[in-house]
PDB file of N, CA and C in Angstrom:
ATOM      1  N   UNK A   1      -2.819 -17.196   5.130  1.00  0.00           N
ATOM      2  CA  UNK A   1      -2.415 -15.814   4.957  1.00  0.00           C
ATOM      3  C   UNK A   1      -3.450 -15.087   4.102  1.00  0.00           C
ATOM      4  N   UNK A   2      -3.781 -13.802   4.445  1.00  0.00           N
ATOM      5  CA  UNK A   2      -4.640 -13.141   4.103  1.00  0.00           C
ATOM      6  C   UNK A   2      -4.015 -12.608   2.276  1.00  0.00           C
ATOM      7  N   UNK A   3      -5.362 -11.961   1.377  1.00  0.00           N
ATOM      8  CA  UNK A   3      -4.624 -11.352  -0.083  1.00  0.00           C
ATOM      9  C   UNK A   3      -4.967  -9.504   0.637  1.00  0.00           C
ATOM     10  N   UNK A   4      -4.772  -8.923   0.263  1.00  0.00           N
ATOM     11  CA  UNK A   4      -4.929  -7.810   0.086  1.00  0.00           C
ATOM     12  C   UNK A   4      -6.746  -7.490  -0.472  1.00  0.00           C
ATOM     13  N   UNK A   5      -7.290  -6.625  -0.232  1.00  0.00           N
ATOM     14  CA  UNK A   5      -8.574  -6.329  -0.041  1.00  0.00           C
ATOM     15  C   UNK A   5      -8.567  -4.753  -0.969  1.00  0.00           C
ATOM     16  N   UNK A   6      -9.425  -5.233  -2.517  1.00  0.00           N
ATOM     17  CA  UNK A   6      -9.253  -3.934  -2.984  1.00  0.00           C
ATOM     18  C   UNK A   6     -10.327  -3.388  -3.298  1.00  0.00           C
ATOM     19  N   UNK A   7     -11.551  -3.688  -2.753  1.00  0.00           N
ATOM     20  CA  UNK A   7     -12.628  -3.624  -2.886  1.00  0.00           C
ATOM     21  C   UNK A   7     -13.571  -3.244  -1.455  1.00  0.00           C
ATOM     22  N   UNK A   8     -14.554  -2.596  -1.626  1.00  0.00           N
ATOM     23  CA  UNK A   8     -15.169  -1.891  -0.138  1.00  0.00           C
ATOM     24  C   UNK A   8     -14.497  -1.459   0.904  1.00  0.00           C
ATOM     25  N   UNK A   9     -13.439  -1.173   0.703  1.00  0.00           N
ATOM     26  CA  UNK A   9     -12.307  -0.294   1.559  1.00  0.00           C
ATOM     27  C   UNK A   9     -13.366   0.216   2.658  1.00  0.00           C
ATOM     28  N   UNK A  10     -12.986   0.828   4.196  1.00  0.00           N
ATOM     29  CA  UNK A  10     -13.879   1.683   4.707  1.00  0.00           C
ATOM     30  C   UNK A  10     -13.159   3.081   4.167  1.00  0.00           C
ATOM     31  N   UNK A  11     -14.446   3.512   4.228  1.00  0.00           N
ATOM     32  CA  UNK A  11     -14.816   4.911   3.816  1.00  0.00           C
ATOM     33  C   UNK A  11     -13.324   5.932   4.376  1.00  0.00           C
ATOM     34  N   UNK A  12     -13.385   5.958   5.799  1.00  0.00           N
ATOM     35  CA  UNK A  12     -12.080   6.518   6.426  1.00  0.00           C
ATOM     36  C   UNK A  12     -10.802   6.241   6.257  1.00  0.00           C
ATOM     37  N   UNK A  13     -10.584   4.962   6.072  1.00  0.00           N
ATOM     38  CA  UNK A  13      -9.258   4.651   5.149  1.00  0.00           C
ATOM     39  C   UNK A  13      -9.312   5.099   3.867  1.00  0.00           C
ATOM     40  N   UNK A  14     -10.003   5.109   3.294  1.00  0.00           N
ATOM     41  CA  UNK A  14      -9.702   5.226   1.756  1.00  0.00           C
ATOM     42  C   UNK A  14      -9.412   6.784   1.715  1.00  0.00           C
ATOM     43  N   UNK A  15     -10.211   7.585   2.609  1.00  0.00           N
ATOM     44  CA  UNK A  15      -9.926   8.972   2.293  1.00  0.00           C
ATOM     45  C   UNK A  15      -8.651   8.985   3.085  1.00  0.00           C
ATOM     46  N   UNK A  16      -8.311   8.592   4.151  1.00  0.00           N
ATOM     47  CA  UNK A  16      -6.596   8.383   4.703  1.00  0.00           C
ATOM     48  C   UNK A  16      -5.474   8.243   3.733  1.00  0.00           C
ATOM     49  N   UNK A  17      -6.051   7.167   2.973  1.00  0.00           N
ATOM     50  CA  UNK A  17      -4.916   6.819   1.691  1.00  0.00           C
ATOM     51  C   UNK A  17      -4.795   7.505   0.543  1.00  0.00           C
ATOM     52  N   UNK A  18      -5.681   8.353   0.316  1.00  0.00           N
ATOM     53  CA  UNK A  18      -5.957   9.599  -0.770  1.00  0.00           C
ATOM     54  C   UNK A  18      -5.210  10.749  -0.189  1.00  0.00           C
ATOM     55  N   UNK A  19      -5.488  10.777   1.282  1.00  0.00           N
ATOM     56  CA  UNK A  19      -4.907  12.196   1.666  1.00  0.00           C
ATOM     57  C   UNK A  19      -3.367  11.822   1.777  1.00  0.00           C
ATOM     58  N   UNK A  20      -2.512  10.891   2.145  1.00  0.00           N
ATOM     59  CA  UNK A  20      -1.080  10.414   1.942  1.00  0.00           C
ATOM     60  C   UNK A  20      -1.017  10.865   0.811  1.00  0.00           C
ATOM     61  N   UNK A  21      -1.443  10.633   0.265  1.00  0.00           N
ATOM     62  CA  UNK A  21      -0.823  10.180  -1.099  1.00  0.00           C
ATOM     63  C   UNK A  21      -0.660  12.051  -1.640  1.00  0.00           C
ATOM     64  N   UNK A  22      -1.551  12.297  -1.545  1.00  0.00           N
ATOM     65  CA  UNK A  22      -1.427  14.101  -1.713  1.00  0.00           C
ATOM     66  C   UNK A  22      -0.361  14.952  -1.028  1.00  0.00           C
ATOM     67  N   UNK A  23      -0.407  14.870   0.310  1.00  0.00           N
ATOM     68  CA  UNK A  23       0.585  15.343   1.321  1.00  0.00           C
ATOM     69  C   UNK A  23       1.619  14.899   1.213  1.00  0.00           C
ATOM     70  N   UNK A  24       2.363  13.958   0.494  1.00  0.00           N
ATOM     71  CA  UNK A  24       3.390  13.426   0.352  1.00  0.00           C
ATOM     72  C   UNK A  24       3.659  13.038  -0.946  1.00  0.00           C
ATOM     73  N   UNK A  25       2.874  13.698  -1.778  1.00  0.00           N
ATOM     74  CA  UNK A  25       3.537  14.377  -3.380  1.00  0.00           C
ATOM     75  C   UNK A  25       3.684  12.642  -3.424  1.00  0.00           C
ATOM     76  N   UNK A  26       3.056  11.513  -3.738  1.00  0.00           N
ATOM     77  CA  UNK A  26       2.920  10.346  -4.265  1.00  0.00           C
ATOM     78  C   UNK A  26       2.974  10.621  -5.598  1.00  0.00           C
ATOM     79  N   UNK A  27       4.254  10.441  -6.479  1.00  0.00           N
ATOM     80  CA  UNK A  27       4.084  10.624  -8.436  1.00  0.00           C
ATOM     81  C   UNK A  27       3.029   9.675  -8.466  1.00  0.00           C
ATOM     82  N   UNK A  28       2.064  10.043  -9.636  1.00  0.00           N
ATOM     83  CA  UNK A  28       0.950   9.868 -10.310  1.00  0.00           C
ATOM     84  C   UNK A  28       1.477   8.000 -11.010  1.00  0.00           C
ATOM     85  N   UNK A  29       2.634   8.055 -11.521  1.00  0.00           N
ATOM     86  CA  UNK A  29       3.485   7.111 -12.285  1.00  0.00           C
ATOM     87  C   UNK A  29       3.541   6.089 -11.502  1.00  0.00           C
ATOM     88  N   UNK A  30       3.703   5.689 -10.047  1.00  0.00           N
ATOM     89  CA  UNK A  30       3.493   5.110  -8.673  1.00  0.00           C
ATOM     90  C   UNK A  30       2.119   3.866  -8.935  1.00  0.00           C
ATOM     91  N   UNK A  31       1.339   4.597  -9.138  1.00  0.00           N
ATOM     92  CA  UNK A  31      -0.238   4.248  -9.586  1.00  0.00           C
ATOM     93  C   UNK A  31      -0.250   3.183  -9.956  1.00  0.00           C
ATOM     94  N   UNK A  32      -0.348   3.322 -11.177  1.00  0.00           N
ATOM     95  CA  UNK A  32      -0.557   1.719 -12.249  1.00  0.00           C
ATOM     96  C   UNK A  32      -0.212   0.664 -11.711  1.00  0.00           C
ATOM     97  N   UNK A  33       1.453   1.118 -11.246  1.00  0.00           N
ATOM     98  CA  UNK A  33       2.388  -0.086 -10.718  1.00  0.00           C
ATOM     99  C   UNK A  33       2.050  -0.944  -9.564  1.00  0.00           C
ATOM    100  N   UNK A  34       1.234   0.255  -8.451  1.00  0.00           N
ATOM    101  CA  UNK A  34       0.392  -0.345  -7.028  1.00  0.00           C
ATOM    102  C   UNK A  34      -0.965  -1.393  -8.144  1.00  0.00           C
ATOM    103  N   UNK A  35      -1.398  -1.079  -8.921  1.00  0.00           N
ATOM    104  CA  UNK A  35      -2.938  -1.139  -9.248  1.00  0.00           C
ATOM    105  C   UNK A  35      -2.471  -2.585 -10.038  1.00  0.00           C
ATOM    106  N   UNK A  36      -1.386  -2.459 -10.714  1.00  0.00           N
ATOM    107  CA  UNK A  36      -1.175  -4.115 -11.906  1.00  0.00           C
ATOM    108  C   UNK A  36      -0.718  -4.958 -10.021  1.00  0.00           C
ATOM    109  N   UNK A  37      -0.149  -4.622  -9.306  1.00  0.00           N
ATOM    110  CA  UNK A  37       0.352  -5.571  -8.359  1.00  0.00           C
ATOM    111  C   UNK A  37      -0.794  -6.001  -7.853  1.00  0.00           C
ATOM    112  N   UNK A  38      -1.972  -4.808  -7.303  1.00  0.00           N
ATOM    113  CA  UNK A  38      -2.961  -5.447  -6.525  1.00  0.00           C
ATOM    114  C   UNK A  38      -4.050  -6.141  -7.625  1.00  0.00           C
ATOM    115  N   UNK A  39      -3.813  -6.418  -8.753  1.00  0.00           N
ATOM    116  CA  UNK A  39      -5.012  -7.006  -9.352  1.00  0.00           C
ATOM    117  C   UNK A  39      -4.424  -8.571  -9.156  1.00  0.00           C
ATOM    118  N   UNK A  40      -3.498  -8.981  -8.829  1.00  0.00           N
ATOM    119  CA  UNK A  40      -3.402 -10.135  -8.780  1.00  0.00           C
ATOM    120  C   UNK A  40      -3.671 -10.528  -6.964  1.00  0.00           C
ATOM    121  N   UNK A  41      -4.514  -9.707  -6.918  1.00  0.00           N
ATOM    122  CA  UNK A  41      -5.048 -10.117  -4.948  1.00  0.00           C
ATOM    123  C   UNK A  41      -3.767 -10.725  -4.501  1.00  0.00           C
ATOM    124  N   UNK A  42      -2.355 -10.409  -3.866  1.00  0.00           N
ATOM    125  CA  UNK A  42      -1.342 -10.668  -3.585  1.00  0.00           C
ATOM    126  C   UNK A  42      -1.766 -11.296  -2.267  1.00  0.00           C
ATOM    127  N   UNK A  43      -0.696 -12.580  -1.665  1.00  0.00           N
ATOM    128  CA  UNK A  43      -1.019 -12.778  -0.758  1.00  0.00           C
ATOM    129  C   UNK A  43       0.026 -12.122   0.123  1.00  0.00           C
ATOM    130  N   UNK A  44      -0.449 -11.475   1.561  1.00  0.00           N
ATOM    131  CA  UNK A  44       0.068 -10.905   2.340  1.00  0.00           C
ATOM    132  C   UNK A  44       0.333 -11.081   3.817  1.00  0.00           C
ATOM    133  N   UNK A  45       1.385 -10.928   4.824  1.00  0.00           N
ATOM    134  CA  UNK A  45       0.748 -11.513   6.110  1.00  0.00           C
ATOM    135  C   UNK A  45      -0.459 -10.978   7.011  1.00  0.00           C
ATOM    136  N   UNK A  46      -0.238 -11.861   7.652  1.00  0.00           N
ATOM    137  CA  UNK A  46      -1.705 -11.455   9.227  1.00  0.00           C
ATOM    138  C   UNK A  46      -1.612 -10.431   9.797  1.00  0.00           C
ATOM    139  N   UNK A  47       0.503 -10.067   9.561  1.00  0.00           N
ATOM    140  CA  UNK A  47       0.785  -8.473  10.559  1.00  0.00           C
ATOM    141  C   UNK A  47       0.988  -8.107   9.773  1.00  0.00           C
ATOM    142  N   UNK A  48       1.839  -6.799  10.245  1.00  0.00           N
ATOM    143  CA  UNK A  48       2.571  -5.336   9.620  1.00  0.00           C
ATOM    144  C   UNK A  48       3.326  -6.166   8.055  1.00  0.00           C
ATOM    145  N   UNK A  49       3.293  -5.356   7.139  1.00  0.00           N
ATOM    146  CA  UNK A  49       4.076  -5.762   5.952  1.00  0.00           C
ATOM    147  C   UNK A  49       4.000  -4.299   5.206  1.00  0.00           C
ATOM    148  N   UNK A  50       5.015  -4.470   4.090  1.00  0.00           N
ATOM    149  CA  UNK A  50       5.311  -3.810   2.987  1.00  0.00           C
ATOM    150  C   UNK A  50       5.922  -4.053   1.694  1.00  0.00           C
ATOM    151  N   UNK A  51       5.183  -3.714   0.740  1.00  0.00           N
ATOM    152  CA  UNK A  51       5.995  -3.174  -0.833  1.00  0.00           C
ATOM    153  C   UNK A  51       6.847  -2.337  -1.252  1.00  0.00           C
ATOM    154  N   UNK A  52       7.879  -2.104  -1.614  1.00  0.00           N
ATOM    155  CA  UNK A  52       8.453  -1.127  -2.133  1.00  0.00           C
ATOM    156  C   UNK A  52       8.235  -1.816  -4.019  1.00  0.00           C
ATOM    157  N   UNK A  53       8.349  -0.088  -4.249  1.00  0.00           N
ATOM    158  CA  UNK A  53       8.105   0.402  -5.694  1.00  0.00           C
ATOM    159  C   UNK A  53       8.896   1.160  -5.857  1.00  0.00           C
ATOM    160  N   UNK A  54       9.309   1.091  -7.260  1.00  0.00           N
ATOM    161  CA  UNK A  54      10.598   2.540  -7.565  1.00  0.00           C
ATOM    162  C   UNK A  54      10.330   3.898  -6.744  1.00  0.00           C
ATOM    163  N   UNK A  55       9.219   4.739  -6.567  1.00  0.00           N
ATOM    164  CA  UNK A  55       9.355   5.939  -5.878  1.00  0.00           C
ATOM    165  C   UNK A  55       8.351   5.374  -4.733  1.00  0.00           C
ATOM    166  N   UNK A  56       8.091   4.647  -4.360  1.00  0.00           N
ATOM    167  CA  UNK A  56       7.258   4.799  -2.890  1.00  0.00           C
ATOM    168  C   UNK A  56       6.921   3.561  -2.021  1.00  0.00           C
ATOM    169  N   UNK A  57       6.742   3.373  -0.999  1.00  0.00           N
ATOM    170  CA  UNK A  57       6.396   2.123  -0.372  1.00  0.00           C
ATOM    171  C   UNK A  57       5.007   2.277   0.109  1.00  0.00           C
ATOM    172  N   UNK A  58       4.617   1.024   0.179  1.00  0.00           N
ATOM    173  CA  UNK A  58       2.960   0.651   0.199  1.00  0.00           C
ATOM    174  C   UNK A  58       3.113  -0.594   1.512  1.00  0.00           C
ATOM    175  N   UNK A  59       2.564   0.129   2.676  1.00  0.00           N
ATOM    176  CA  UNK A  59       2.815  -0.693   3.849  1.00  0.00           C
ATOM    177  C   UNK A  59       1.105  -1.146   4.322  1.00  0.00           C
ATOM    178  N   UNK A  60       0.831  -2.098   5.015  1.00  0.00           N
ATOM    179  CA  UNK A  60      -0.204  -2.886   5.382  1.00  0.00           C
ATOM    180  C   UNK A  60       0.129  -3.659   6.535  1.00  0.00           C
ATOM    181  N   UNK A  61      -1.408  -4.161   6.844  1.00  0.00           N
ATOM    182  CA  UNK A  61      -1.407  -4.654   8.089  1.00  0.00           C
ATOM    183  C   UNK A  61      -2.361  -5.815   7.766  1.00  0.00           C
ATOM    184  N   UNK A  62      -2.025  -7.133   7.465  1.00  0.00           N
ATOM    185  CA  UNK A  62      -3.211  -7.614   6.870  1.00  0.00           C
ATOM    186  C   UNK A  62      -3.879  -7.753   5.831  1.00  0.00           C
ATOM    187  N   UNK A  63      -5.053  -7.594   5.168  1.00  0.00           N
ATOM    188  CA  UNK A  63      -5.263  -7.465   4.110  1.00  0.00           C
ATOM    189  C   UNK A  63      -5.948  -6.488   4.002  1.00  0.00           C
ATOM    190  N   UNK A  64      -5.390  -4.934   4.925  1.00  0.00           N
ATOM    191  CA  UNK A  64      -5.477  -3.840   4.424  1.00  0.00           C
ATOM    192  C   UNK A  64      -4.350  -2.696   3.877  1.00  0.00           C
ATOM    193  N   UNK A  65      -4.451  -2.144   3.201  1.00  0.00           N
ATOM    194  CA  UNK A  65      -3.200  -0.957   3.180  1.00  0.00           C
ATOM    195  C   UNK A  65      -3.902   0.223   3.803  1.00  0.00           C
ATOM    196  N   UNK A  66      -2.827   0.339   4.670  1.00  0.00           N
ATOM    197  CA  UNK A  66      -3.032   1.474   5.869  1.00  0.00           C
ATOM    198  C   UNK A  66      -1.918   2.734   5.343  1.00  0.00           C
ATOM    199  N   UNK A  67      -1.004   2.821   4.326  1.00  0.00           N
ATOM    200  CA  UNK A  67      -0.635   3.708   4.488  1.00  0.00           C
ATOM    201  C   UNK A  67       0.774   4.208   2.503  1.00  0.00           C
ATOM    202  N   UNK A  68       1.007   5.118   2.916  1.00  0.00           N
ATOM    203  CA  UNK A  68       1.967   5.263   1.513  1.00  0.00           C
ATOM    204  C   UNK A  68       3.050   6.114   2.112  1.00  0.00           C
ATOM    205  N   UNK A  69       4.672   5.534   1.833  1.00  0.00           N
ATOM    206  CA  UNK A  69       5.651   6.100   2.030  1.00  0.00           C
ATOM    207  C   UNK A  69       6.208   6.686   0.913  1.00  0.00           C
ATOM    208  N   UNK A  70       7.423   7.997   1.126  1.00  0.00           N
ATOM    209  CA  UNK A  70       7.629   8.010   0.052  1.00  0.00           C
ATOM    210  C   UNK A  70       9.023   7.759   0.032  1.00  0.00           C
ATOM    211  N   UNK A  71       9.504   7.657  -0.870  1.00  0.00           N
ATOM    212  CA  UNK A  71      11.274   6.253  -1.381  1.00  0.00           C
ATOM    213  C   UNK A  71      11.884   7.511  -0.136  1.00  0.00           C
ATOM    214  N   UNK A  72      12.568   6.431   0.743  1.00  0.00           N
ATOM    215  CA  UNK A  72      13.569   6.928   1.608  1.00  0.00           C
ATOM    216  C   UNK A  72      12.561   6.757   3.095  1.00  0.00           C
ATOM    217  N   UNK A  73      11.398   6.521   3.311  1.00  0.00           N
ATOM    218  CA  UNK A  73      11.432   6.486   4.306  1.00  0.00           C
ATOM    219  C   UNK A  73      11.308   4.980   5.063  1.00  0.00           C
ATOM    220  N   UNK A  74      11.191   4.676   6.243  1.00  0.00           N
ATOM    221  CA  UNK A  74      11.554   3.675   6.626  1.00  0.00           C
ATOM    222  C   UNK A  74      10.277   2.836   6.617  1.00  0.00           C
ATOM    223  N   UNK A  75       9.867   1.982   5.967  1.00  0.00           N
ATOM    224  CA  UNK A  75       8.728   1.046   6.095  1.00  0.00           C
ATOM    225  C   UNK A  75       9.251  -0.043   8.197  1.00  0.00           C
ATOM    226  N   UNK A  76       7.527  -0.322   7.810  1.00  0.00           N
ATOM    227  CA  UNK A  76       7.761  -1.516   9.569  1.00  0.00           C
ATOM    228  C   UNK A  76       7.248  -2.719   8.968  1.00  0.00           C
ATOM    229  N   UNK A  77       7.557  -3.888   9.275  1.00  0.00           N
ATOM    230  CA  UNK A  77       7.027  -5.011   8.863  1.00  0.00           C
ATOM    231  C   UNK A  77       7.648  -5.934   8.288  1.00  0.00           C
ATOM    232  N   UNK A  78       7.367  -6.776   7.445  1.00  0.00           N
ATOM    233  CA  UNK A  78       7.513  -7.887   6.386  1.00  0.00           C
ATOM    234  C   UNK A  78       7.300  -7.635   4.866  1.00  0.00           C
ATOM    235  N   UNK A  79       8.936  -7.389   4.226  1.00  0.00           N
ATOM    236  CA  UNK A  79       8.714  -7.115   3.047  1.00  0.00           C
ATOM    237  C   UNK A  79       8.007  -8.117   1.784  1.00  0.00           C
ATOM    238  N   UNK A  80       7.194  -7.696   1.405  1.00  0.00           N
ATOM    239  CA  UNK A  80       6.345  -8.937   0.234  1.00  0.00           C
ATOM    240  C   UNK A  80       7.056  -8.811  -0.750  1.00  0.00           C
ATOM    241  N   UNK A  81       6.722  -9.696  -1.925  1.00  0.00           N
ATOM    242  CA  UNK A  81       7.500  -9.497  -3.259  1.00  0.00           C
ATOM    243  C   UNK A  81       5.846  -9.172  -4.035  1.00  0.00           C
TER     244      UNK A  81
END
């Protein structure tokens, strides 16, 4: 099973995941909590998965994050701890 990849992101995702995160009013407070989880390179599956966090979910495909929900909407996948 793949960890999560937090380093050399492509260029187009990363601005994808910046622009979520804007358009969908992501609290600032959200942050840290994604950033202390991913420093421990989490391991994640091969498919679709997700995190939930007090205000938002953090969904992936692999050992990329493709995307940011915000609390209430419906994640697809395999929830991680």
């Amino acid at each position: 099973m793949p960890r999560i990849q937090r380093e050399k992101l492509p260029r187009q995702l990363l601005y994808h995941l910046l622009e979520l995160i804007r358009q969908r009013e992501i609290s600032t407070s959200q942050m840290p909590l994604f950033g202390r989880w991913g420093d421990g390179y989490p391991v994640v599956p091969s498919g679709k998965w997700f995190k939930c966090f007090p205000e938002m979910t953090v969904c992936g495909e692999g050992e990329l994050v493709k995307t940011f929900l915000r609390a209430g909407q419906l994640p697809d996948g395999e929830e991680v701890e």
